[in-house]
Protein backbone atom coordinates (compact mmCIF):
# COMPACT_ATOMS: atom_id res chain seq x y z
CA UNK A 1 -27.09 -36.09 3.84
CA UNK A 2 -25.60 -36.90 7.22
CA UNK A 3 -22.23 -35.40 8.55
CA UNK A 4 -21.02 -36.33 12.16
CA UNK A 5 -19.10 -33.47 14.10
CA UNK A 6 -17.38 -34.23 17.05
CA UNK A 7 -20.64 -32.72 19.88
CA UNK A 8 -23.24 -33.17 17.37
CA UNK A 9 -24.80 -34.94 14.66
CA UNK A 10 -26.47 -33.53 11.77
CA UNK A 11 -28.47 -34.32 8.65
CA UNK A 12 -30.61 -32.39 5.62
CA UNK A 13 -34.35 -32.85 5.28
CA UNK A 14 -37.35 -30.20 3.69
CA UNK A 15 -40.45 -28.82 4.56
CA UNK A 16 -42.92 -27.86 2.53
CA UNK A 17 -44.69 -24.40 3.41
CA UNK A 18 -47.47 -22.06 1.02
CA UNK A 19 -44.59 -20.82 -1.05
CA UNK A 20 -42.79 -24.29 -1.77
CA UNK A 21 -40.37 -25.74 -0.07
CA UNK A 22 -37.17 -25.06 2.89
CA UNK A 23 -34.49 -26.78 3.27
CA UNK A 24 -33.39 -27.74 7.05
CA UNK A 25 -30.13 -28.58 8.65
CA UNK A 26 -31.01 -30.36 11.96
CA UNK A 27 -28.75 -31.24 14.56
CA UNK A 28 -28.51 -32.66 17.93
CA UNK A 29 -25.56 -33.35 20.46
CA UNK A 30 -24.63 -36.86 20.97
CA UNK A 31 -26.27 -37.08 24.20
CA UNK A 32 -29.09 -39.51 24.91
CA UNK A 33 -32.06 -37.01 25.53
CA UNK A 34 -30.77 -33.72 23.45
CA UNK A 35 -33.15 -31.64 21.59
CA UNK A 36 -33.03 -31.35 17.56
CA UNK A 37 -32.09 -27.89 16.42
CA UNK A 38 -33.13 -26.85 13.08
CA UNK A 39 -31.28 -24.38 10.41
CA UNK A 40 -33.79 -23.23 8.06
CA UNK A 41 -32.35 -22.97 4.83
CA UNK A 42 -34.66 -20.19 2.94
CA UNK A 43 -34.63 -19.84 -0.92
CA UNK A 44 -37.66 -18.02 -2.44
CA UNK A 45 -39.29 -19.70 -5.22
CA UNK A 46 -38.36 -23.15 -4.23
CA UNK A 47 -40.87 -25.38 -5.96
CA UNK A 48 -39.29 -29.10 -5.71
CA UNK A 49 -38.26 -30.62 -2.29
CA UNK A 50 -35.00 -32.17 -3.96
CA UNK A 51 -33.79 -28.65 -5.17
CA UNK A 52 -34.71 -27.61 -1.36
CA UNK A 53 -32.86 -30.94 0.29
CA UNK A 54 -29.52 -30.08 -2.02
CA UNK A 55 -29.13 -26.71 -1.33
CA UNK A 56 -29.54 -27.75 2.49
CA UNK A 57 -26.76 -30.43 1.71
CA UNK A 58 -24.57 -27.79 -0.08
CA UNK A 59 -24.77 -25.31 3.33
CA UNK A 60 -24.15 -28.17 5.38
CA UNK A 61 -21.01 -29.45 3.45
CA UNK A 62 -19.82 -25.67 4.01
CA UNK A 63 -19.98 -26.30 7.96
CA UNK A 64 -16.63 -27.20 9.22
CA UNK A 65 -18.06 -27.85 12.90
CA UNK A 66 -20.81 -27.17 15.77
CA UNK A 67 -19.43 -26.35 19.58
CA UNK A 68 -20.51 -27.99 22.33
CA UNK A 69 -22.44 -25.01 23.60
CA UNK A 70 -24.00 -25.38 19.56
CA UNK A 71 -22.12 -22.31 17.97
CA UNK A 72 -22.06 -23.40 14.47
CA UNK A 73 -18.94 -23.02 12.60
CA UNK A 74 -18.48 -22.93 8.65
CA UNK A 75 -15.63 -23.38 6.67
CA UNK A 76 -14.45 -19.72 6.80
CA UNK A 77 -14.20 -19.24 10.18
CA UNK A 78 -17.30 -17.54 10.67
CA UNK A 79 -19.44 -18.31 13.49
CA UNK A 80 -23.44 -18.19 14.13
C-alpha cells in the first residue's frame, strides 16, 4: 500500500526475522535526497509475510498525516 501525505510519502513492505515476519511502514519526505524512515509494525507469532504486509497497511490507513519535522499523526489525534 502507498498513501501520499502532504511532506512525505509512505508505503507497507515486511521483513522476515527468526520469529516470522514484521510489518514496516516506511516513509520519506518529498525531497530529492531524504532518508527512508521505517515503523516497525511488531506482532508476535507472525508466520506469513501477507498477514505481516496487511496489518502494516491497516496501521498505516489509521495515519491521518506525518509533519514536516516527521511527527507522525494518526487518526485520533495522537502523535509519535
Amino acid at each position: 500500500m502507498f498513501k501520499d501525505f502532504g511532506n512525505h510519502i509512505a508505503w507497507t513492505d515486511t521483513m522476515e526475522d527468526k520469529q516470522g515476519f514484521i510489518g514496516l511502514i516506511e516513509y520519506q519526505p518529498k525531497q530529492c535526497g531524504e532518508h527512508v524512515r521505517v515503523l516497525w509494525v511488531i506482532s508476535p507469532g507472525c508466520v506469513c509475510a501477507n498477514e505481516a504486509e496487511c496489518l502494516a497497511d491497516n496501521m498505516l490507513q489509521e495515519i491521518a498525516d506525518i509533519s514536516a519535522d516527521d511527527q507522525i499523526i494518526y487518526s485520533d489525534g495522537v502523535a509519535l
